[in-house]
C-alpha atoms as a PDB file:
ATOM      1  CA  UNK A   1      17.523 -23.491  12.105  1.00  0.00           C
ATOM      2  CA  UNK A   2      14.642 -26.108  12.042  1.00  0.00           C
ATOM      3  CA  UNK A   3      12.467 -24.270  13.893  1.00  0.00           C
ATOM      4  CA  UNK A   4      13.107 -20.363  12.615  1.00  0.00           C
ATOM      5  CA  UNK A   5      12.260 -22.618   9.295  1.00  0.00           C
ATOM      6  CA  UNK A   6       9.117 -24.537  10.634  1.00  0.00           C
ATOM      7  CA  UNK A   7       7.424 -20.944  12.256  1.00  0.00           C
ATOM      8  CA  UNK A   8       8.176 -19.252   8.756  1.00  0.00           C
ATOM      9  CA  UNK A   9       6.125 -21.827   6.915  1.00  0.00           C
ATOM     10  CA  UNK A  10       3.375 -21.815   9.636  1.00  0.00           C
ATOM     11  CA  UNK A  11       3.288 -18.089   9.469  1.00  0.00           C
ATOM     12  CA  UNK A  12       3.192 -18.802   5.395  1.00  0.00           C
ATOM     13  CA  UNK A  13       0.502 -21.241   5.422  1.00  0.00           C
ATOM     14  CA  UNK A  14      -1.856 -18.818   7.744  1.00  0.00           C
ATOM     15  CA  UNK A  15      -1.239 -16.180   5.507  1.00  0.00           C
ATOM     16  CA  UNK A  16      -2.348 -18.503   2.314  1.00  0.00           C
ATOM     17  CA  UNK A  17      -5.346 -19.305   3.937  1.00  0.00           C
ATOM     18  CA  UNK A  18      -6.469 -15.695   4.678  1.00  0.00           C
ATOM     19  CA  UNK A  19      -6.040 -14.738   0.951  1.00  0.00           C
ATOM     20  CA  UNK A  20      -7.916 -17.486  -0.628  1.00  0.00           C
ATOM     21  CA  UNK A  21     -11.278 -16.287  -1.984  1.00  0.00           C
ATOM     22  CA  UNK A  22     -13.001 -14.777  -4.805  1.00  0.00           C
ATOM     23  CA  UNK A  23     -11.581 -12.023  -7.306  1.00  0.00           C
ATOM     24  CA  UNK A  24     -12.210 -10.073 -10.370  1.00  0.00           C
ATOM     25  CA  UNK A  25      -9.737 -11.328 -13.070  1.00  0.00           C
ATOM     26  CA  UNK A  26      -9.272  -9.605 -16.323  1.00  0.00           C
ATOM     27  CA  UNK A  27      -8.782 -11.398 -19.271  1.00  0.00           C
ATOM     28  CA  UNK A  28      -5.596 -11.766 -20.942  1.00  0.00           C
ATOM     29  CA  UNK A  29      -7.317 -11.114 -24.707  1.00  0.00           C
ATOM     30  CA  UNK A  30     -10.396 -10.654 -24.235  1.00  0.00           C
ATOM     31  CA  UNK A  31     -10.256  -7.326 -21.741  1.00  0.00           C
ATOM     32  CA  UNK A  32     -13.367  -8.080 -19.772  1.00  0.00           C
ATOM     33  CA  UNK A  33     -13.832  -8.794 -16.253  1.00  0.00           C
ATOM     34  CA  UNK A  34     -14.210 -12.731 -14.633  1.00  0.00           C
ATOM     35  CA  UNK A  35     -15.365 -13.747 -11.367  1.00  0.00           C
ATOM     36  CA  UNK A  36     -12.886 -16.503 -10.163  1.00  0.00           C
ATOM     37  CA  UNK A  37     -11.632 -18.080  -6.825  1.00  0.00           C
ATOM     38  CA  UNK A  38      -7.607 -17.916  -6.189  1.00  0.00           C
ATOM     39  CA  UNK A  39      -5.425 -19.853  -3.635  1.00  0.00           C
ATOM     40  CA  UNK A  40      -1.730 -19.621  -2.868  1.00  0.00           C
ATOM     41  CA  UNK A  41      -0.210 -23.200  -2.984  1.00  0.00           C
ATOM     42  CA  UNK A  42       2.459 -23.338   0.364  1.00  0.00           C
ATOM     43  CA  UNK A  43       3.636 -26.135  -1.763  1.00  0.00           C
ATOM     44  CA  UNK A  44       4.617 -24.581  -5.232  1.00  0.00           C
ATOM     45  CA  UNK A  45       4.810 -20.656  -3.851  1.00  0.00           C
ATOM     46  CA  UNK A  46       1.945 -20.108  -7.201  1.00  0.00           C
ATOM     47  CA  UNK A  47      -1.290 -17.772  -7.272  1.00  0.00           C
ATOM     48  CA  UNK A  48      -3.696 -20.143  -8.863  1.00  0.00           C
ATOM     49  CA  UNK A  49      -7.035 -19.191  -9.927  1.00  0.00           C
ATOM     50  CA  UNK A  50     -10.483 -21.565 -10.588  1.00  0.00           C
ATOM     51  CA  UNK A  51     -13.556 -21.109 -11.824  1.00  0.00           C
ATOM     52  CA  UNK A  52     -15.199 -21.787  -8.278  1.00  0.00           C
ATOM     53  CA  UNK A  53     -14.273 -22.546  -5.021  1.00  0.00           C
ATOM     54  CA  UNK A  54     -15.556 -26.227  -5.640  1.00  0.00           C
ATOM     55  CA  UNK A  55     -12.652 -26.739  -8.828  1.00  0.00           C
ATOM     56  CA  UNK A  56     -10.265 -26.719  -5.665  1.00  0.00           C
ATOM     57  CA  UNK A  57     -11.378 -29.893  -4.344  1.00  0.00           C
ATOM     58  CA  UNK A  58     -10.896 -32.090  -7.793  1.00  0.00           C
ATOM     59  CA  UNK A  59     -10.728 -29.653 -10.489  1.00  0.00           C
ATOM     60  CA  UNK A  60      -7.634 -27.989 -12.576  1.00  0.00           C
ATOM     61  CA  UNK A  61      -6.666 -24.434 -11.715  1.00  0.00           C
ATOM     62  CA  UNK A  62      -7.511 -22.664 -15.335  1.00  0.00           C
ATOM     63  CA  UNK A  63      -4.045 -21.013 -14.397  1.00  0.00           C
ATOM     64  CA  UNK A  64      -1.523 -20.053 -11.811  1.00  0.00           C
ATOM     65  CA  UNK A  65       1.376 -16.783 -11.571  1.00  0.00           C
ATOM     66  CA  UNK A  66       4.817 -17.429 -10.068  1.00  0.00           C
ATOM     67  CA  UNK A  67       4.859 -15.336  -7.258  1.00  0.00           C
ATOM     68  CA  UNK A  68       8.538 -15.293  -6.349  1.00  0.00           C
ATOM     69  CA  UNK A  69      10.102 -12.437  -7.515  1.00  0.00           C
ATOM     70  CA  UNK A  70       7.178 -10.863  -8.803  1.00  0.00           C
ATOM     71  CA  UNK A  71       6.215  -7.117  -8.932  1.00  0.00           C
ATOM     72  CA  UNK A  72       2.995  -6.169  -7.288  1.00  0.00           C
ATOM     73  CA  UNK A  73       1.635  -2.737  -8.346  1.00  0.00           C
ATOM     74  CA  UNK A  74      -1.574  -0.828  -7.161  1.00  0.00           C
ATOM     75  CA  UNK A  75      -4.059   0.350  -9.550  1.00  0.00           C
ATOM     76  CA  UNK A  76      -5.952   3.579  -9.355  1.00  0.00           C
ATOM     77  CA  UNK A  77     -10.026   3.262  -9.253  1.00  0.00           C
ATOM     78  CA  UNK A  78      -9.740   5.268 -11.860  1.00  0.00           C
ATOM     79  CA  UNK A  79      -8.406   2.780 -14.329  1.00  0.00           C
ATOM     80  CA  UNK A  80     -11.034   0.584 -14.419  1.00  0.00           C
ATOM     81  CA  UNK A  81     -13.427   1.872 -11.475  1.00  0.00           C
ATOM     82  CA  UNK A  82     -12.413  -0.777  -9.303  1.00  0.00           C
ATOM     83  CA  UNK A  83     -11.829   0.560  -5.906  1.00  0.00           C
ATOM     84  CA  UNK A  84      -9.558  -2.645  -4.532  1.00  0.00           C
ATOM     85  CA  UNK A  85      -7.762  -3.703  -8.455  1.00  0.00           C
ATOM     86  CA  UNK A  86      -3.948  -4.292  -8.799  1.00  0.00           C
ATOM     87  CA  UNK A  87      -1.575  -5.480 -10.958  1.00  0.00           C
ATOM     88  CA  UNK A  88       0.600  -9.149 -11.077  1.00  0.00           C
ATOM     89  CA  UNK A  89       3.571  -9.264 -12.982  1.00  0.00           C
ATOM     90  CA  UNK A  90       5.612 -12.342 -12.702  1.00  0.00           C
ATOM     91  CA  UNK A  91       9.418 -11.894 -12.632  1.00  0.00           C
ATOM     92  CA  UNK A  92      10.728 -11.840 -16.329  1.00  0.00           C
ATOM     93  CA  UNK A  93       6.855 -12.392 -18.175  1.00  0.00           C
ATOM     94  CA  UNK A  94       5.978  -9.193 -19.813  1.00  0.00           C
ATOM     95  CA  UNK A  95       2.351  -9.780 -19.154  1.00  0.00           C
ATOM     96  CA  UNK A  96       0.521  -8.514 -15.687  1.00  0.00           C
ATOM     97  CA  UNK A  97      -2.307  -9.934 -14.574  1.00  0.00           C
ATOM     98  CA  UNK A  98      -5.013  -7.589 -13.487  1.00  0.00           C
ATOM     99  CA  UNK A  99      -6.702  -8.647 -10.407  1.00  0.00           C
ATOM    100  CA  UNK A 100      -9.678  -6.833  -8.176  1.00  0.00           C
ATOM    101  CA  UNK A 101     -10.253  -8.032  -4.647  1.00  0.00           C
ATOM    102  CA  UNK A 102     -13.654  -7.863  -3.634  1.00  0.00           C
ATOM    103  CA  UNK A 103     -12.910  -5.441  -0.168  1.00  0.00           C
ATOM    104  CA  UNK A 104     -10.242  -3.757   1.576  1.00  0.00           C
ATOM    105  CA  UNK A 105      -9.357  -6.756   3.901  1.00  0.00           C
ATOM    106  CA  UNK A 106      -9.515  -9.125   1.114  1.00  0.00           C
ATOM    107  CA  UNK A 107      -6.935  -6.867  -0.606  1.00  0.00           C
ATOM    108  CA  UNK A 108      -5.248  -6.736   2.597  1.00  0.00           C
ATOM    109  CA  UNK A 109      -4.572 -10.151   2.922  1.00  0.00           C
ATOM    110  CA  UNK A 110      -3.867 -10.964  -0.783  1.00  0.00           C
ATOM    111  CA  UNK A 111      -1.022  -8.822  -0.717  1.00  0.00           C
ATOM    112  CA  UNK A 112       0.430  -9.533   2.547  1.00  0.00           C
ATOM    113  CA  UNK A 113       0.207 -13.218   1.289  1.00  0.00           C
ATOM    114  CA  UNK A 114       1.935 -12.156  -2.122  1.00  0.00           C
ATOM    115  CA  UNK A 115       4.904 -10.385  -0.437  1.00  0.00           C
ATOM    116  CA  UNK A 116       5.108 -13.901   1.994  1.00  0.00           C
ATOM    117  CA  UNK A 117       5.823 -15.318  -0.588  1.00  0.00           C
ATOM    118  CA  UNK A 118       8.345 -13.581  -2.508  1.00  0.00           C
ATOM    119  CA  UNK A 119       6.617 -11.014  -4.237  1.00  0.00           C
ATOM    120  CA  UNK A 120       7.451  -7.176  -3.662  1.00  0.00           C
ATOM    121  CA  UNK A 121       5.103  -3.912  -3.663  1.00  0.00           C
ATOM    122  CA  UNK A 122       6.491  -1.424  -6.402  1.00  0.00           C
ATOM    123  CA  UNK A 123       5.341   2.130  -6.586  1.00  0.00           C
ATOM    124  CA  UNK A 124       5.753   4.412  -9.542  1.00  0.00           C
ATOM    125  CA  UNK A 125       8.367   6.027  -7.262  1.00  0.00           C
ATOM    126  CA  UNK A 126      10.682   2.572  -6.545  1.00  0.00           C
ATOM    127  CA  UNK A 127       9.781   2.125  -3.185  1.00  0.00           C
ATOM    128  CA  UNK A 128       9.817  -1.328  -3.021  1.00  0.00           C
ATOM    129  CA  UNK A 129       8.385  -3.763   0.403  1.00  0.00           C
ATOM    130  CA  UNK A 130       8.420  -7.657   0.183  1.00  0.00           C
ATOM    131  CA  UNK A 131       8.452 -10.133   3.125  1.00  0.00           C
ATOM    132  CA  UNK A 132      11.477 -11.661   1.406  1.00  0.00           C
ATOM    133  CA  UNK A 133      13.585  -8.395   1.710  1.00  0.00           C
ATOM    134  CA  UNK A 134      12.867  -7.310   5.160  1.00  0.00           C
ATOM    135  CA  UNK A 135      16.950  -5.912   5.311  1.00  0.00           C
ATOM    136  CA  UNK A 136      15.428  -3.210   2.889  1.00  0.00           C
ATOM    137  CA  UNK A 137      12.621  -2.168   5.295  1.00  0.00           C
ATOM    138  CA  UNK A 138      12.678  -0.125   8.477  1.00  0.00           C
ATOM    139  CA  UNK A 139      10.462  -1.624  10.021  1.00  0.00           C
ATOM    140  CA  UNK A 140       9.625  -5.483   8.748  1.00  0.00           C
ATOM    141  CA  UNK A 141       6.159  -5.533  10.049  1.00  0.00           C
ATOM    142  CA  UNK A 142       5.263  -1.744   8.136  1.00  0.00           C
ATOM    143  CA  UNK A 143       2.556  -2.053   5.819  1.00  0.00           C
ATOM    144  CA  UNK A 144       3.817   0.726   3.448  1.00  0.00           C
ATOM    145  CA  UNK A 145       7.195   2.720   3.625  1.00  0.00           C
ATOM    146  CA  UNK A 146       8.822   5.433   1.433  1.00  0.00           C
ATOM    147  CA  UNK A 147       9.828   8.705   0.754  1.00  0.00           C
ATOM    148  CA  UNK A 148       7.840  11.773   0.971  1.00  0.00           C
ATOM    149  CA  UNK A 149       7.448  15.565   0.634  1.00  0.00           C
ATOM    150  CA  UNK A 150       6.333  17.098   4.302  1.00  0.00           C
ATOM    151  CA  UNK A 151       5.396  20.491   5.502  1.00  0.00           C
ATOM    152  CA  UNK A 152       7.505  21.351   8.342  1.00  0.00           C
ATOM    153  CA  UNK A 153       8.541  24.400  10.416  1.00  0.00           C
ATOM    154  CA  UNK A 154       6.759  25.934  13.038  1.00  0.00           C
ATOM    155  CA  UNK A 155       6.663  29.812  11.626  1.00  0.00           C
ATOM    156  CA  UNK A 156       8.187  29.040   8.283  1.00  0.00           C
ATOM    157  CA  UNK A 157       6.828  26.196   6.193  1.00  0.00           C
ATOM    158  CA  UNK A 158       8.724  24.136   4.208  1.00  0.00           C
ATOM    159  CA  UNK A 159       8.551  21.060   2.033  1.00  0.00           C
ATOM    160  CA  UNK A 160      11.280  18.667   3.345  1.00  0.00           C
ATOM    161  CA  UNK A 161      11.477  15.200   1.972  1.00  0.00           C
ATOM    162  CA  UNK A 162      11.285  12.676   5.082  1.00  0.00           C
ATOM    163  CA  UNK A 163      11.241   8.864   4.710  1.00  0.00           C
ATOM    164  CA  UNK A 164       7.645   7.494   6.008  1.00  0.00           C
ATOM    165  CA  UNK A 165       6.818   4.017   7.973  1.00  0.00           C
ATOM    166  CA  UNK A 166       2.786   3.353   8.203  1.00  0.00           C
ATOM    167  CA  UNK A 167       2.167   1.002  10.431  1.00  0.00           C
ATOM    168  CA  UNK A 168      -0.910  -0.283  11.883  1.00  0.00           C
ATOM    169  CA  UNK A 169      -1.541   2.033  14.756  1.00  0.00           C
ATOM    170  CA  UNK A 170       0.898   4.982  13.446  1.00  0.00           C
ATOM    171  CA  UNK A 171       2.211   6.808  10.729  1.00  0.00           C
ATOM    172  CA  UNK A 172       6.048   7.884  11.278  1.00  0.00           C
ATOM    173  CA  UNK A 173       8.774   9.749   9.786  1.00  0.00           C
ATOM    174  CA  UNK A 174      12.891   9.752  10.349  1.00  0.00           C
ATOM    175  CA  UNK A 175      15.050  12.398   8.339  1.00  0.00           C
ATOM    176  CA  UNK A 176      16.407   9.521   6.463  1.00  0.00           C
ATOM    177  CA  UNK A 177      16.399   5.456   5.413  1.00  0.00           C
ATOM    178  CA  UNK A 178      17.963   4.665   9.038  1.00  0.00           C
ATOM    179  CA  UNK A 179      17.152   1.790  11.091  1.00  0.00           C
ATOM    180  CA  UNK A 180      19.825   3.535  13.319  1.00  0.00           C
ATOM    181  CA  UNK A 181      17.751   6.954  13.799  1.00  0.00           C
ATOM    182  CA  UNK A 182      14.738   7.796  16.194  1.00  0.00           C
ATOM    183  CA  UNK A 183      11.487   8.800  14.654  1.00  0.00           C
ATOM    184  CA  UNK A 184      11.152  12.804  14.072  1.00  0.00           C
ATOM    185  CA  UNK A 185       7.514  12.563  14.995  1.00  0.00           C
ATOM    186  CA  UNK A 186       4.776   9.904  14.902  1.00  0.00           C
ATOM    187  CA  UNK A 187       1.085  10.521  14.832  1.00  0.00           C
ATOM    188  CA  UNK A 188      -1.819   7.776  16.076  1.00  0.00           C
ATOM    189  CA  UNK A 189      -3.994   6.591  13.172  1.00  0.00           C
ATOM    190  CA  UNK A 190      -7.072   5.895  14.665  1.00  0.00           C
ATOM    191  CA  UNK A 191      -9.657   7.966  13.682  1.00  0.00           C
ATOM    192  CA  UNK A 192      -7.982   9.904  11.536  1.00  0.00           C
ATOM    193  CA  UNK A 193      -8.821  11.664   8.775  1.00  0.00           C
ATOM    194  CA  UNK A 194      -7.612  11.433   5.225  1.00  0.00           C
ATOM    195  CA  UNK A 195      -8.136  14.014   2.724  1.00  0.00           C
ATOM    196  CA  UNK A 196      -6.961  14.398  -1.167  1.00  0.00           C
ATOM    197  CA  UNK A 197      -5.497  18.009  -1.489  1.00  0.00           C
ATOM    198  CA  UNK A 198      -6.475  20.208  -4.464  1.00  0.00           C
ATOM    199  CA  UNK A 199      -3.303  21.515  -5.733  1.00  0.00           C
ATOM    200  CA  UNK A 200      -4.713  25.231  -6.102  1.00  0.00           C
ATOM    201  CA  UNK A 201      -4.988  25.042  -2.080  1.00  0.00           C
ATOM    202  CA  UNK A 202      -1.457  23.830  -1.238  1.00  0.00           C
ATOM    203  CA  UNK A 203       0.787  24.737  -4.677  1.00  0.00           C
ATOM    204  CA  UNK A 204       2.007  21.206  -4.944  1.00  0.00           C
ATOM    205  CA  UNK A 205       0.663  18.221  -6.530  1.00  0.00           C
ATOM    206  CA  UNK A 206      -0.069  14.937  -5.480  1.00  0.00           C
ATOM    207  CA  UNK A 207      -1.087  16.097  -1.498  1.00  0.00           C
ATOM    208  CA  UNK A 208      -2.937  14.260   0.762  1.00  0.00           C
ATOM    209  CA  UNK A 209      -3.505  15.553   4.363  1.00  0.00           C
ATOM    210  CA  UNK A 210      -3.905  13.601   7.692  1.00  0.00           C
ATOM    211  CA  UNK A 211      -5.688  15.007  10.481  1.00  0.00           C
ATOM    212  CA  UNK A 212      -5.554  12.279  13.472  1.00  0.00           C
ATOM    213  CA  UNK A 213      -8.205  12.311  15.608  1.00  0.00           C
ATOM    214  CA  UNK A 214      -6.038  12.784  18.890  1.00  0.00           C
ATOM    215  CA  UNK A 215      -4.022  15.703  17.219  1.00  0.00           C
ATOM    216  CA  UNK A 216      -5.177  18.994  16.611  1.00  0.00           C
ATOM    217  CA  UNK A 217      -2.941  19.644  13.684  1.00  0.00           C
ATOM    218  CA  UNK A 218      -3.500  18.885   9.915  1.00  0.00           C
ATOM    219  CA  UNK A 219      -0.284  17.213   8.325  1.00  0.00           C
ATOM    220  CA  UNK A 220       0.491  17.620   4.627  1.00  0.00           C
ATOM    221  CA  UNK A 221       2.031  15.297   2.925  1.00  0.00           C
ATOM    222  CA  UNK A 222       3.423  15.166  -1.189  1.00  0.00           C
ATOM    223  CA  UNK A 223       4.191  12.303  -3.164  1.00  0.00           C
ATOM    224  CA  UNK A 224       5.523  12.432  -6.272  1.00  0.00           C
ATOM    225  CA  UNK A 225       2.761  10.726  -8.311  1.00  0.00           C
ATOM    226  CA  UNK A 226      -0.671  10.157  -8.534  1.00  0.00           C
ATOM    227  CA  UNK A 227      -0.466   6.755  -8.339  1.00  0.00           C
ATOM    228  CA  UNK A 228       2.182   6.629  -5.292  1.00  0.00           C
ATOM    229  CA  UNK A 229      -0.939   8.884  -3.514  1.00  0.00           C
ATOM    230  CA  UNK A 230      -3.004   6.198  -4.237  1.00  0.00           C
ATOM    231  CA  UNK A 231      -0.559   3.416  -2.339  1.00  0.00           C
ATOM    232  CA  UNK A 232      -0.456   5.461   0.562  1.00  0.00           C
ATOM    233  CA  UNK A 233      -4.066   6.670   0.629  1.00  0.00           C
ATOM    234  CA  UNK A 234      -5.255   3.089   0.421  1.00  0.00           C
ATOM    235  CA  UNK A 235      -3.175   1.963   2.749  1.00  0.00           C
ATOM    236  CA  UNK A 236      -4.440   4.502   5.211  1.00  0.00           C
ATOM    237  CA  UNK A 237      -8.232   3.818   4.191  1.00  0.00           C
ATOM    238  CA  UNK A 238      -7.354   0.283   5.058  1.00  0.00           C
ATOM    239  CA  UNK A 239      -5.710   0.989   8.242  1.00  0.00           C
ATOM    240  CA  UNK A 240      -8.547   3.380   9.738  1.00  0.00           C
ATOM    241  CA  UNK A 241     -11.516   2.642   7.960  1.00  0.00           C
ATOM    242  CA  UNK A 242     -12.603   5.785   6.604  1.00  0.00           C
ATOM    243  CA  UNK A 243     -12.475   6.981   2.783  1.00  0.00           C
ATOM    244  CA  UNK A 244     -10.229   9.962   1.733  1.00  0.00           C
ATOM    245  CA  UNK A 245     -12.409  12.919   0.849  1.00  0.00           C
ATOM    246  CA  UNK A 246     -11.383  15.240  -1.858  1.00  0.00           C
ATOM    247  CA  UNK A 247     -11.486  18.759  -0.871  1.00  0.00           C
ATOM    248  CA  UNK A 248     -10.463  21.861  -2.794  1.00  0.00           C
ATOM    249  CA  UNK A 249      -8.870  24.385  -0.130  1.00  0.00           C
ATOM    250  CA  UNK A 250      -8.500  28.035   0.025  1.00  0.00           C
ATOM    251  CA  UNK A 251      -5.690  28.712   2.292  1.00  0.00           C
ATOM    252  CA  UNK A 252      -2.143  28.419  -0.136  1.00  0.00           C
ATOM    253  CA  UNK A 253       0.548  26.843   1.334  1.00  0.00           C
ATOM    254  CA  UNK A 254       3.827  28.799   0.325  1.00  0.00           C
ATOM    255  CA  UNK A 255       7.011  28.915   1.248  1.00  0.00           C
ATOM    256  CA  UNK A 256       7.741  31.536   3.870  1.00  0.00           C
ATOM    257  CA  UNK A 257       4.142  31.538   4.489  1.00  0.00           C
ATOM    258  CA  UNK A 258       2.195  30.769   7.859  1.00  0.00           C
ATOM    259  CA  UNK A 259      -0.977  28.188   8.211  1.00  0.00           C
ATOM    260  CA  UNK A 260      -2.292  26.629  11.092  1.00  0.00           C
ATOM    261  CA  UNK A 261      -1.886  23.458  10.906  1.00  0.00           C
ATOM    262  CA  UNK A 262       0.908  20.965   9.061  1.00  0.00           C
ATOM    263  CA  UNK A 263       4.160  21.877  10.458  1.00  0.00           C
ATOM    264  CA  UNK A 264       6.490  20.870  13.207  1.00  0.00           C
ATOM    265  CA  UNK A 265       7.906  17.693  14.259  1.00  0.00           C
ATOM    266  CA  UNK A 266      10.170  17.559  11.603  1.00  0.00           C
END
C-alpha cells in the first residue's frame, strides 16, 4: 500500500543520511589508501563517493557502486590493519571495492544503509542478512544471524551446532533456522565480555567466548572460519563497546570432559 511504501522510503532516507561521511577507499590500480566522502542516493539506490564533502553540493561523484544486489563482506584488521575495512562487490562486476569506515558506528550505519538498500552481508560460511530478504532472517531487526558450534551439557560437554540471532540487547540461540521455535537460551549483552579463544585451550578453532556481565557462566562459541569470527566478534564489539581480548587458556575443553563454565541452555 501507499503508506507501507511511503514509511519504507522514510525509513530509507534516515538510514542514507546516517551513513554519509568520510571513508578510506582503496584504489582500484593503484592499491593505496584515499580519504573520500560517500553518500547513498534514495534516488538511484548508488554508493557514490567524492573527493570532499563540499563536491556534494555542485561537484561530480568521482564514482558510484550499485548497491542492489550486491555482496557485502567483512574484512579482517589483519588484511590491511584497518580495524572497521570491508569489502563492496556489486552484483555481477568482478571487482570489490575496498572500503574502511572511520569507527564502529560509522561502520554501523554504512552497512545497515547498504543492506536498506538491497545489498546483503555474506560470510565465508553463506550466512547471508539483507533488509531486502527479511523472509530469510529470524528475526528482521537482528544485526547478525547464523550457524554456530556451542558447548552444551551440564556434566558432559559437547559441541552442538545451534543457529544464533545477535541482537542489540541479546545474543540467542534455537536448535534450528525456525521462526516457529522458542529460543534455547538467551544471554543479555551488556557488559559483556568478549574473548578470542586460543585453540590449545579449547581443542577447536575459530572460538570466541562470551562472558555477560549478569551471568556467571563463560559461553563458548565455534565458527567455522576465521573470518566468520571476525563478523560475529565485531558485531559484538559494536553492540557492547568493549574490544575482544585474546587469551591463551589452560583448561582443555574435551568431549566427555567437565569445565565450569560454557554449558547448559542448550
Amino acid at each position: 500500500t501507499t503508506y507501507y511504501w511511503s514509511k519504507m522510503m522514510r525509513r530509507k532516507q534516515t538510514l542514507a543520511a546516517e551513513a554519509k561521511g568520510y571513508m578510506q577507499k582503496m584504489g582500484g590500480f593503484m592499491k593505496t589508501w584515499k580519504r573520500r566522502y560517500f553518500i547513498i542516493d534514495a534516488t538511484t539506490g548508488q554508493l557514490q563517493y567524492f573527493v570532499s564533502q563540499e563536491d556534494t553540493s555542485y561537484g561530480e561523484p568521482r564514482g558510484c557502486i550499485i548497491v542492489k544486489g550486491a555482496h557485502i563482506r567483512h574484512i579482517p584488521n589483519s588484511k590491511y590493519n584497518k580495524s572497521f575495512a570491508f569489502g563492496v562487490q556489486p552484483s555481477g562486476e568482478k571487482r570489490e571495492y575496498i572500503l574502511s569506515a572511520e569507527s564502529a558506528q560509522g561502520l554501523e550505519n554504512m552497512i545497515n544503509a547498504l543492506r536498506a538498500f538491497g545489498a546483503s552481508f555474506i560470510d565465508q560460511e553463506g550466512n547471508s542478512s539483507s533488509s531486502q530478504g527479511m523472509q530469510s532472517k529470524m528475526d528482521p531487526h537482528s544485526i547478525h544471524e547464523g550457524f554456530l558450534l556451542k558447548v552444551s551439557g551440564i556434566v558432559v560437554k559437547e559441541w552442538q551446532k545451534r543457529y544464533c540471532v545477535l541482537t542489540k540487547k541479546e545474543m540467542r540461540w534455537f536448535l534450528e533456522k525456525d521462526r516457529s521455535l522458542k529460543p534455547r537460551n538467551s544471554v543479555p549483552l551488556v557488559g559483556a565480555t568478549i574473548k578470542l579463544e586460543h585453540r590449545s585451550a579449547v581443542d577447536k578453532k575459530y572460538v570466541f567466548s562470551l562472558r555477560p556481565l549478569s551471568v556467571q557462566k563463560k559461553y563458548y562459541l565455534a565458527c567455522g572460519s576465521e573470518q566468520n569470527r571476525c563478523c560475529w566478534v565485531k558485531a559484538l564489539e559494536t553492540i557492547t563497546g568493549r574490544k575482544a581480548e585474546a587469551v591463551v587458556g589452560t583448561t582443555v575443553l574435551r568431549k566427555g570432559s567437565l569445565d565450569r563454565g560454557g554449558g547448559g541452555g542448550g
